[in-house]
PDB file of N, CA and C in Angstrom:
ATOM      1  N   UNK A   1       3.616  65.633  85.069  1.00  0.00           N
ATOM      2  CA  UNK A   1       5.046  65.865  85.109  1.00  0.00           C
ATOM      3  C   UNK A   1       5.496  66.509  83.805  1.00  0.00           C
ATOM      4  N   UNK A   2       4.723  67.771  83.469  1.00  0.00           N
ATOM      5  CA  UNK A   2       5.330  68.264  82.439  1.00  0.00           C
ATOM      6  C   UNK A   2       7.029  68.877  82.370  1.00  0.00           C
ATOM      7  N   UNK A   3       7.461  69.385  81.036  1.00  0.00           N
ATOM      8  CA  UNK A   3       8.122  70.257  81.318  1.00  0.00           C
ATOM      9  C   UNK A   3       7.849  71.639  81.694  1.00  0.00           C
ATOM     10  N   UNK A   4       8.988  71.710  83.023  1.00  0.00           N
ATOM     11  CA  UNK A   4       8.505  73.083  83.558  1.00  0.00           C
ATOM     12  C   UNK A   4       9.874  74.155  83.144  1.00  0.00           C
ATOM     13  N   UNK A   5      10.002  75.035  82.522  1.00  0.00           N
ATOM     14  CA  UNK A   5      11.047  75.628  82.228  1.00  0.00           C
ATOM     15  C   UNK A   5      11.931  76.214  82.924  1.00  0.00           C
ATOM     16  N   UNK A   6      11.238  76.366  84.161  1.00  0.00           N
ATOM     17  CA  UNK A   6      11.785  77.443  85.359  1.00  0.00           C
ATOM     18  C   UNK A   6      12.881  75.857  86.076  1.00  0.00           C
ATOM     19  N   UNK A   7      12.116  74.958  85.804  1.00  0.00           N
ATOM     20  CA  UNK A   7      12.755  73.848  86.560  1.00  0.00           C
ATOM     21  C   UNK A   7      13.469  72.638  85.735  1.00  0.00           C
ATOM     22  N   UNK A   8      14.179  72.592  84.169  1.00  0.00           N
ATOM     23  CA  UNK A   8      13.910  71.695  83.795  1.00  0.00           C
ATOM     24  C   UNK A   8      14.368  69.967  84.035  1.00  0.00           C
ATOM     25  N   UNK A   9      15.438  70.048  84.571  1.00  0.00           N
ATOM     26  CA  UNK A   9      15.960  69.114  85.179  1.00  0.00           C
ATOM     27  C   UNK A   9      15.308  68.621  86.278  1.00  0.00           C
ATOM     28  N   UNK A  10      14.999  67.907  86.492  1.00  0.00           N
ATOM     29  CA  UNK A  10      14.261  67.283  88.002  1.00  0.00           C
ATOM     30  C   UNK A  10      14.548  65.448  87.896  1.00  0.00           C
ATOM     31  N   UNK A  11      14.651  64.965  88.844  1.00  0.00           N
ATOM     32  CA  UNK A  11      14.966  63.641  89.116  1.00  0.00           C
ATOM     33  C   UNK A  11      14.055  63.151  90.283  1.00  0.00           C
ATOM     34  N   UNK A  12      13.654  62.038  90.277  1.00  0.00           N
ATOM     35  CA  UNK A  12      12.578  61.167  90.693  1.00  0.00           C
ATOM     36  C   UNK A  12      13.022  59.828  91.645  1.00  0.00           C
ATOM     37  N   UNK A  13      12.807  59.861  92.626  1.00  0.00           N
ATOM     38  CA  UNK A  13      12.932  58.193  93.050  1.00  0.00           C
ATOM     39  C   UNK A  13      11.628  57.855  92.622  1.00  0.00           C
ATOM     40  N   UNK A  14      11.862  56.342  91.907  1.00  0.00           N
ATOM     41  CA  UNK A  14      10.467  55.995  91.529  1.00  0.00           C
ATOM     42  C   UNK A  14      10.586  54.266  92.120  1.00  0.00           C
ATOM     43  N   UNK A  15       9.273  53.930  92.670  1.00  0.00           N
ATOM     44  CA  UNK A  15       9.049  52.456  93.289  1.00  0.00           C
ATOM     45  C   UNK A  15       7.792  51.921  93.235  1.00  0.00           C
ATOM     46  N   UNK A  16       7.875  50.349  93.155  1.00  0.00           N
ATOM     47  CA  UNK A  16       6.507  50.017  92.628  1.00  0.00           C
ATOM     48  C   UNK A  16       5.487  49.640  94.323  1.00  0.00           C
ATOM     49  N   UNK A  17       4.369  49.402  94.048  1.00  0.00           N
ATOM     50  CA  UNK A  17       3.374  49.486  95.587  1.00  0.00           C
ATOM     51  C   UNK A  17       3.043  47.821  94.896  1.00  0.00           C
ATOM     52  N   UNK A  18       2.048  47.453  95.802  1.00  0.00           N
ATOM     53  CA  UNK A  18       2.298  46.300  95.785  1.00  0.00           C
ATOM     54  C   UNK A  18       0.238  46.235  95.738  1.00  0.00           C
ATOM     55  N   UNK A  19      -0.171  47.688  95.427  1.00  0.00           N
ATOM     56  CA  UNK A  19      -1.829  48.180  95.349  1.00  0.00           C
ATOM     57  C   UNK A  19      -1.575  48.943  93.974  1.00  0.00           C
ATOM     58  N   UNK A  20      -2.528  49.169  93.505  1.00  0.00           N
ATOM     59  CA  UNK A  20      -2.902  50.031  92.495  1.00  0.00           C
ATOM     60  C   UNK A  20      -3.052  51.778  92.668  1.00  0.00           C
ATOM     61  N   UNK A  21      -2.375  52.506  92.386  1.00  0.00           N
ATOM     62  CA  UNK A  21      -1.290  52.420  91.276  1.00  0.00           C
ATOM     63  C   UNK A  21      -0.155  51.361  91.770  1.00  0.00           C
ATOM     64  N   UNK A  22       0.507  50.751  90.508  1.00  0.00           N
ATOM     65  CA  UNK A  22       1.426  50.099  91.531  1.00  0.00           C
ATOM     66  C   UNK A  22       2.766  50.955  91.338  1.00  0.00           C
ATOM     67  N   UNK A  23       2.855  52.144  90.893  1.00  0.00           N
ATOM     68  CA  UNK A  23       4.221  53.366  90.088  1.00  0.00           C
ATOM     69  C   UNK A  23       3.795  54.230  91.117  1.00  0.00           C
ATOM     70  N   UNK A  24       4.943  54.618  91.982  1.00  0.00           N
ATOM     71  CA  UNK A  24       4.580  55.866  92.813  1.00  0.00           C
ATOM     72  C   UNK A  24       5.801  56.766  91.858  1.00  0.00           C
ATOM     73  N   UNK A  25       5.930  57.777  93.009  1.00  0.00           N
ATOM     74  CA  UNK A  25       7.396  58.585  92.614  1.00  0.00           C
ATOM     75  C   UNK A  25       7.009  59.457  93.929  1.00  0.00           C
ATOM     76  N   UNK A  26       8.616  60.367  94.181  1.00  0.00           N
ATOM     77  CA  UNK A  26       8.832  61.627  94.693  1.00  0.00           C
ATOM     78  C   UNK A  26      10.065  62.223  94.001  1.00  0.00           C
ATOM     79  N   UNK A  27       9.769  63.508  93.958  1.00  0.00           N
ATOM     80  CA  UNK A  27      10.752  64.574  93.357  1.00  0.00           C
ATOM     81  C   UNK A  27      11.919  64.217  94.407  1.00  0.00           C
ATOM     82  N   UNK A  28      13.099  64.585  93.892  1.00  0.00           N
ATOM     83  CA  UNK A  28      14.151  64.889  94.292  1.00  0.00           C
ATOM     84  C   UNK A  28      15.045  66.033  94.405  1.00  0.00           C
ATOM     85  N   UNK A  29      14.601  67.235  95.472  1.00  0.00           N
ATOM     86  CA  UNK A  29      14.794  67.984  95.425  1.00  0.00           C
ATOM     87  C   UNK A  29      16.850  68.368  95.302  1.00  0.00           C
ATOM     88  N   UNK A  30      17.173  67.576  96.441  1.00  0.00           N
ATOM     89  CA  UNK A  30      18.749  68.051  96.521  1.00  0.00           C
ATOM     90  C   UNK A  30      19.365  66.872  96.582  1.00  0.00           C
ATOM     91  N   UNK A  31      20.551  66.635  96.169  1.00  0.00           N
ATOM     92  CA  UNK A  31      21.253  65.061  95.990  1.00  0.00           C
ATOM     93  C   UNK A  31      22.659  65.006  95.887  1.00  0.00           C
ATOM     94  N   UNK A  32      23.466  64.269  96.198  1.00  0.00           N
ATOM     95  CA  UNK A  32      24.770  63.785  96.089  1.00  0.00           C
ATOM     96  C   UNK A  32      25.207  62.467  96.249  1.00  0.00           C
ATOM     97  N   UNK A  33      26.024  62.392  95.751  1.00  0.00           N
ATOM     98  CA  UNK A  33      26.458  60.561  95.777  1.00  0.00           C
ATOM     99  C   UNK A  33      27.956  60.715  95.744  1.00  0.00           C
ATOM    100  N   UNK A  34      28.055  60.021  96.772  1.00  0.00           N
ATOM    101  CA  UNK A  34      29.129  59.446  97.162  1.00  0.00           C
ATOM    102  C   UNK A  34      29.309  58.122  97.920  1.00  0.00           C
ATOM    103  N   UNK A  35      30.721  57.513  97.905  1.00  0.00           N
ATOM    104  CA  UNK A  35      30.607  56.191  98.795  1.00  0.00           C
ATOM    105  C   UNK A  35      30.675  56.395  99.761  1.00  0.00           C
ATOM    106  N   UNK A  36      29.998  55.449 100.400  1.00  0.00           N
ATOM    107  CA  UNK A  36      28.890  55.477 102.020  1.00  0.00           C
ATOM    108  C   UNK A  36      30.604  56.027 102.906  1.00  0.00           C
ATOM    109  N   UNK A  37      30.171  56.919 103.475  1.00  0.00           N
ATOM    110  CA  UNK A  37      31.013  57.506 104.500  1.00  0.00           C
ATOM    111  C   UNK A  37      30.065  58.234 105.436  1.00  0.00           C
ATOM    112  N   UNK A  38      29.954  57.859 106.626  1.00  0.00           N
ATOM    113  CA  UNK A  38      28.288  58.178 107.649  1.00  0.00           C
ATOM    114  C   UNK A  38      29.383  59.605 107.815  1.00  0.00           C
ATOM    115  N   UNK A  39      30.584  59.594 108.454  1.00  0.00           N
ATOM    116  CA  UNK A  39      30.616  61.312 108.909  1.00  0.00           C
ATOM    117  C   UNK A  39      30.421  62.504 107.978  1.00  0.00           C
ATOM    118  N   UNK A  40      31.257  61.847 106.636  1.00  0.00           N
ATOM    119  CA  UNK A  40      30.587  63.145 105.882  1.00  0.00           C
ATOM    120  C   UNK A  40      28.958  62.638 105.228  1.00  0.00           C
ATOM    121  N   UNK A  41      28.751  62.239 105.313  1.00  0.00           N
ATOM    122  CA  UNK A  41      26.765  62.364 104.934  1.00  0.00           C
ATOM    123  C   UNK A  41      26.618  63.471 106.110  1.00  0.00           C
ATOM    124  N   UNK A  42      27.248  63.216 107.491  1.00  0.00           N
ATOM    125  CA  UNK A  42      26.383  64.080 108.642  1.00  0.00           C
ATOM    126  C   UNK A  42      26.802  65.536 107.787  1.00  0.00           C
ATOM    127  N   UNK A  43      28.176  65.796 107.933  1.00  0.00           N
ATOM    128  CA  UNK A  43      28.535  67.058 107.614  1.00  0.00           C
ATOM    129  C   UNK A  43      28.063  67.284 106.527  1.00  0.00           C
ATOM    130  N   UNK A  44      27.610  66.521 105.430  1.00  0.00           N
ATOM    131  CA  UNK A  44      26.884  67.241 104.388  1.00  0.00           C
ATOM    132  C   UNK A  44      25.679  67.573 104.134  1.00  0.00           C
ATOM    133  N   UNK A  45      24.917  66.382 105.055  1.00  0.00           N
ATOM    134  CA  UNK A  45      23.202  66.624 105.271  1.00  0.00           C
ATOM    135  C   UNK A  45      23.423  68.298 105.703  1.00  0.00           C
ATOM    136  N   UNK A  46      24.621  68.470 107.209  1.00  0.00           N
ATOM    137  CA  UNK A  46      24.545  70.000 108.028  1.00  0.00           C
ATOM    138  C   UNK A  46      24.684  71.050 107.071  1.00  0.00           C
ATOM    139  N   UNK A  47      25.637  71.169 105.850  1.00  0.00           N
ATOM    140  CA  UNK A  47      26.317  71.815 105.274  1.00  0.00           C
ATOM    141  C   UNK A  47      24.472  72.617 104.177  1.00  0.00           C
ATOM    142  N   UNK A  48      23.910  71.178 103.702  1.00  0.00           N
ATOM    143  CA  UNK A  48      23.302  71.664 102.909  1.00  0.00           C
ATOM    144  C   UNK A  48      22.034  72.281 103.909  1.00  0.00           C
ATOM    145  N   UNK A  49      21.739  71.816 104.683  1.00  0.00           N
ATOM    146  CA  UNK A  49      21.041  72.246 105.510  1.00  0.00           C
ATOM    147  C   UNK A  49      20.912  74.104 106.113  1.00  0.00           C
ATOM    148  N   UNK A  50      22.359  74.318 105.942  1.00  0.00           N
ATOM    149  CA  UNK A  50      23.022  75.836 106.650  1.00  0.00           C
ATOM    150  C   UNK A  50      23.053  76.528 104.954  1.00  0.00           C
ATOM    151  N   UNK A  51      22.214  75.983 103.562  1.00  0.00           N
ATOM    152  CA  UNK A  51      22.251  76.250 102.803  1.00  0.00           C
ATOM    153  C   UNK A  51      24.214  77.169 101.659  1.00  0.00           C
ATOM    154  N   UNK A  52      25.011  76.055 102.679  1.00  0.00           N
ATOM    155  CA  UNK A  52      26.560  76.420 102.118  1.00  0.00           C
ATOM    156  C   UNK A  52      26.455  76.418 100.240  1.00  0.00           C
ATOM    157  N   UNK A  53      27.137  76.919  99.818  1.00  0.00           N
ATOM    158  CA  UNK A  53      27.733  77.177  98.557  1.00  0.00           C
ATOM    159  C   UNK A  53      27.894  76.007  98.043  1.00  0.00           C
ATOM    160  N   UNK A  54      27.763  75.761  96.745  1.00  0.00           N
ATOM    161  CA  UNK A  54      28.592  74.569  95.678  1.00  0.00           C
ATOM    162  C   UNK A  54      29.698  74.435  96.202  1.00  0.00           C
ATOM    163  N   UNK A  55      30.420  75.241  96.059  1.00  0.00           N
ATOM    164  CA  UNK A  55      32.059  75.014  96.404  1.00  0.00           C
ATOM    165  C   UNK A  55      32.321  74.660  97.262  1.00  0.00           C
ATOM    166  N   UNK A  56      31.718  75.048  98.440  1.00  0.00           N
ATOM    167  CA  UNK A  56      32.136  74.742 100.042  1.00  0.00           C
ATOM    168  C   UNK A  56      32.051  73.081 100.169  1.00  0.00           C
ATOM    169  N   UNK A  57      30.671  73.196  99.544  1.00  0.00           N
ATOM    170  CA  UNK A  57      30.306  71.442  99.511  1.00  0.00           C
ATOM    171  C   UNK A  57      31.115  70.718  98.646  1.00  0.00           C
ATOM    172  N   UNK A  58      31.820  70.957  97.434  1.00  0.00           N
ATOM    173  CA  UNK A  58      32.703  70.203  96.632  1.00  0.00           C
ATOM    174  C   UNK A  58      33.569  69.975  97.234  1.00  0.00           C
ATOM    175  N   UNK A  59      34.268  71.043  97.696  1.00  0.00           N
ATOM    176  CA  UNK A  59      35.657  71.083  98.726  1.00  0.00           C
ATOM    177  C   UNK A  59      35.783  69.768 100.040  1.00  0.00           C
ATOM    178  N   UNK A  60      34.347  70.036 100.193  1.00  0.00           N
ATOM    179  CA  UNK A  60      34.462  68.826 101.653  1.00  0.00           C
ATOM    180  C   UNK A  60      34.471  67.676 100.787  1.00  0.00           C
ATOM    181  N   UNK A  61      33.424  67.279  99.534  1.00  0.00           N
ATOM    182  CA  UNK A  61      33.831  66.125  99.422  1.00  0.00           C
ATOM    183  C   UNK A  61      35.057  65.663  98.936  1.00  0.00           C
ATOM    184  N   UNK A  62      35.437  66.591  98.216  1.00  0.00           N
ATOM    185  CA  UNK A  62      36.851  66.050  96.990  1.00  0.00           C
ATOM    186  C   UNK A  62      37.802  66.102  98.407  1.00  0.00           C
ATOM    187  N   UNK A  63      38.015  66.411  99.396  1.00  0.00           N
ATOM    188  CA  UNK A  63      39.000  66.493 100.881  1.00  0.00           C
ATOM    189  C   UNK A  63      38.654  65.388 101.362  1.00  0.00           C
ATOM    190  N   UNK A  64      37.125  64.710 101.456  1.00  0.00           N
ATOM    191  CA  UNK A  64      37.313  63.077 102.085  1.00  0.00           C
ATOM    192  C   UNK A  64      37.340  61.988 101.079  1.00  0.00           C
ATOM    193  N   UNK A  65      37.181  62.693  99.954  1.00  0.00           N
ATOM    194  CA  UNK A  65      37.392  61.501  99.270  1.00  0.00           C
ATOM    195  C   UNK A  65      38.924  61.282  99.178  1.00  0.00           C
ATOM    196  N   UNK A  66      39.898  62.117  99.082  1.00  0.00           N
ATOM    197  CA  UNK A  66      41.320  62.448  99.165  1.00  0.00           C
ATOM    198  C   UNK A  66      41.886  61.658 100.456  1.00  0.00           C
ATOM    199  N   UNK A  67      41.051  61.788 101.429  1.00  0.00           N
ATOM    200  CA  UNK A  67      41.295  61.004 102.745  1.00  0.00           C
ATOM    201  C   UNK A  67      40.861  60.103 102.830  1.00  0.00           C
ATOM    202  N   UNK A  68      40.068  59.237 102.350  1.00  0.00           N
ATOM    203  CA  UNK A  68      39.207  58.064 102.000  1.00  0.00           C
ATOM    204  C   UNK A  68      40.440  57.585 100.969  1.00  0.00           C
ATOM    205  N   UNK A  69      40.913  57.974  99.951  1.00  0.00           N
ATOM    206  CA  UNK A  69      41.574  57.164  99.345  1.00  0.00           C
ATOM    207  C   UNK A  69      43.687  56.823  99.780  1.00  0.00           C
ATOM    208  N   UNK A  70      43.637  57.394 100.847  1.00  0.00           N
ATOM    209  CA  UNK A  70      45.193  57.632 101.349  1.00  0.00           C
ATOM    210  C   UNK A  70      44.875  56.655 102.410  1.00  0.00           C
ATOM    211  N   UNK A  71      43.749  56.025 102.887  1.00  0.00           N
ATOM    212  CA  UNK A  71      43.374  55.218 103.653  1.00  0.00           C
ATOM    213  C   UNK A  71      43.008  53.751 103.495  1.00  0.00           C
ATOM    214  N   UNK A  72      42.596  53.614 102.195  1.00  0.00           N
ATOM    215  CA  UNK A  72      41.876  52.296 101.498  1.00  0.00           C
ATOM    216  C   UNK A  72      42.208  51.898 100.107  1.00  0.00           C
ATOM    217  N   UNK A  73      42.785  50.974 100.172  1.00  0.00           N
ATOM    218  CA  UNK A  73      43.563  50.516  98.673  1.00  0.00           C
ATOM    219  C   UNK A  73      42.700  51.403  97.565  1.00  0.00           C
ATOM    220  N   UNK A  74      41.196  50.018  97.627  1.00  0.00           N
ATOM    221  CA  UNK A  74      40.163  50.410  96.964  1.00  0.00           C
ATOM    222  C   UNK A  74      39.578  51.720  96.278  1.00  0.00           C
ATOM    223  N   UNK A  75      40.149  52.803  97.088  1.00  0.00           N
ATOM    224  CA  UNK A  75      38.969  53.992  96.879  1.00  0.00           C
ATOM    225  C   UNK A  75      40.554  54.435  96.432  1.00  0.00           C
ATOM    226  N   UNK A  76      40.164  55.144  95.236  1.00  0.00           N
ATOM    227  CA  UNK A  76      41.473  55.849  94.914  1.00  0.00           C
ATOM    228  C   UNK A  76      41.070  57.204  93.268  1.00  0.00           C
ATOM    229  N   UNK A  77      41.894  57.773  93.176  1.00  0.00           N
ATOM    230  CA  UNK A  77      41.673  58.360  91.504  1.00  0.00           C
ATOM    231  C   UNK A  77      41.969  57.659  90.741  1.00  0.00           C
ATOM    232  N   UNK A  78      41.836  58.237  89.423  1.00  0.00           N
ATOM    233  CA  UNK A  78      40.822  59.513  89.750  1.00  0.00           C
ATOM    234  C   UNK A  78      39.497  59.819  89.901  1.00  0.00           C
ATOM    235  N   UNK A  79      39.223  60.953  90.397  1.00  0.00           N
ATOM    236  CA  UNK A  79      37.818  61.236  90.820  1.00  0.00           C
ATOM    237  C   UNK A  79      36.930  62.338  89.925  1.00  0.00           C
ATOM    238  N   UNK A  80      36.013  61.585  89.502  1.00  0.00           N
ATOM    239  CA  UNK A  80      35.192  62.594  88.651  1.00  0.00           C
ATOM    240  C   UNK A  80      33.740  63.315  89.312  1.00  0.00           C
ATOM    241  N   UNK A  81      33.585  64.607  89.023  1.00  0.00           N
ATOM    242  CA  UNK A  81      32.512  65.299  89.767  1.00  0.00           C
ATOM    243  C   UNK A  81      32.086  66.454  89.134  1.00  0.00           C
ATOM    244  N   UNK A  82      30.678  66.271  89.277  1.00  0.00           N
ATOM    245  CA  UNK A  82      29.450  66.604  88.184  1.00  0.00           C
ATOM    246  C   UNK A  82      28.620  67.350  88.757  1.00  0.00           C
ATOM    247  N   UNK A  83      28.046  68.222  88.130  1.00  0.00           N
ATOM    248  CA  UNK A  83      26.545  69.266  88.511  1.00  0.00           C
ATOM    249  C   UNK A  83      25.761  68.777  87.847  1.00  0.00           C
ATOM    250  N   UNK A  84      24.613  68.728  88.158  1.00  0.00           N
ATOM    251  CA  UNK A  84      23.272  69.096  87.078  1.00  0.00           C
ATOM    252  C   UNK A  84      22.552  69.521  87.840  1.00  0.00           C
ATOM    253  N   UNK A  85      22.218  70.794  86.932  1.00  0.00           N
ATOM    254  CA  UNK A  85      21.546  72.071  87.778  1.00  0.00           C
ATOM    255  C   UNK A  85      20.280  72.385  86.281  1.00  0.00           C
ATOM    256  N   UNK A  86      19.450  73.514  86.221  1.00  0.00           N
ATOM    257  CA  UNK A  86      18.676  74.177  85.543  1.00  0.00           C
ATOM    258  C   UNK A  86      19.211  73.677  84.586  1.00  0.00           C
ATOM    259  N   UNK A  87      21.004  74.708  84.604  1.00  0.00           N
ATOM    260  CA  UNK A  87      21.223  74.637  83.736  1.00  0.00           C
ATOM    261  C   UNK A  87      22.109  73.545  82.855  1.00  0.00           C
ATOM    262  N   UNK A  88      22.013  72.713  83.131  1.00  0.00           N
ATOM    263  CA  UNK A  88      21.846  71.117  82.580  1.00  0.00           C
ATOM    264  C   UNK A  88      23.093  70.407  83.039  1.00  0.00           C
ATOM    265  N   UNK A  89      24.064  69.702  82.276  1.00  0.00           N
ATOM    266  CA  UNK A  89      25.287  69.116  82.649  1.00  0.00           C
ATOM    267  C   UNK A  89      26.643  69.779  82.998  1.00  0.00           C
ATOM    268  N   UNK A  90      27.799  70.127  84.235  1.00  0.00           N
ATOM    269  CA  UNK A  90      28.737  70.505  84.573  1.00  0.00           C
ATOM    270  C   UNK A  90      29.218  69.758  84.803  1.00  0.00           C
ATOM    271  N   UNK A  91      30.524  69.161  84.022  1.00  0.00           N
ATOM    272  CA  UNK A  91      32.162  68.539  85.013  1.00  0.00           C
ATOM    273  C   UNK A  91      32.507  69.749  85.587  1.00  0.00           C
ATOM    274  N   UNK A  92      33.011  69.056  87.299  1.00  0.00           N
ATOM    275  CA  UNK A  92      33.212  70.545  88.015  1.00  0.00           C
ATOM    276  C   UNK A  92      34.580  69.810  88.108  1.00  0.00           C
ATOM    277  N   UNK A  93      35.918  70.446  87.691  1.00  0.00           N
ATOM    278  CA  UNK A  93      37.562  70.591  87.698  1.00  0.00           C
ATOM    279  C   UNK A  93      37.524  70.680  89.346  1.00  0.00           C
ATOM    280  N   UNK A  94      38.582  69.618  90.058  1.00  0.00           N
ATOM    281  CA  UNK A  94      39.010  69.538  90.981  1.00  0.00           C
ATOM    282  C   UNK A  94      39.999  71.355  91.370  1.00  0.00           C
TER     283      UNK A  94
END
């Protein structure tokens, strides 16, 4: 797992086996986090899938999270939202 320059950012799920090695990992190619909302996971699994734009995909989430929070005490602003890409850390401005 060197550094690769073309790639340098990369993120890992890592879990232990219960055999030797007991440290696995897999790369993590594409990712987002948000609170569990199953319709947009679908529309966003589709979105990234149809390979859509950053933006397109920001737009949907910062729109359910907007609707997620006009709905539920709990979920409310403000809302902060982040890149990390190649090229390393982005706050992305609503």
């Amino acid at each position: 797992m060197g550094r690769d320059p073309e790639r340098p950012y990369r993120s890992y799920f890592m879990w232990t086996k219960k055999r030797l090695p007991q440290l696995d990992r897999d790369e993590i190619g594409l990712a987002y986090s948000v609170p569990r909302m199953m319709g947009l996971e679908v529309r966003l699994n589709r979105l990234c899938s149809a390979n859509t734009d950053l933006n397109n995909l920001l737009m949907e989430i910062m729109e359910s999270m907007e609707e997620k929070a006009g709905r539920q005490e709990e979920t409310g602003p403000p809302f902060s939202y982040a890149l990390i890409s190649r090229d390393g850390f982005k706050k992305m401005e609503p």
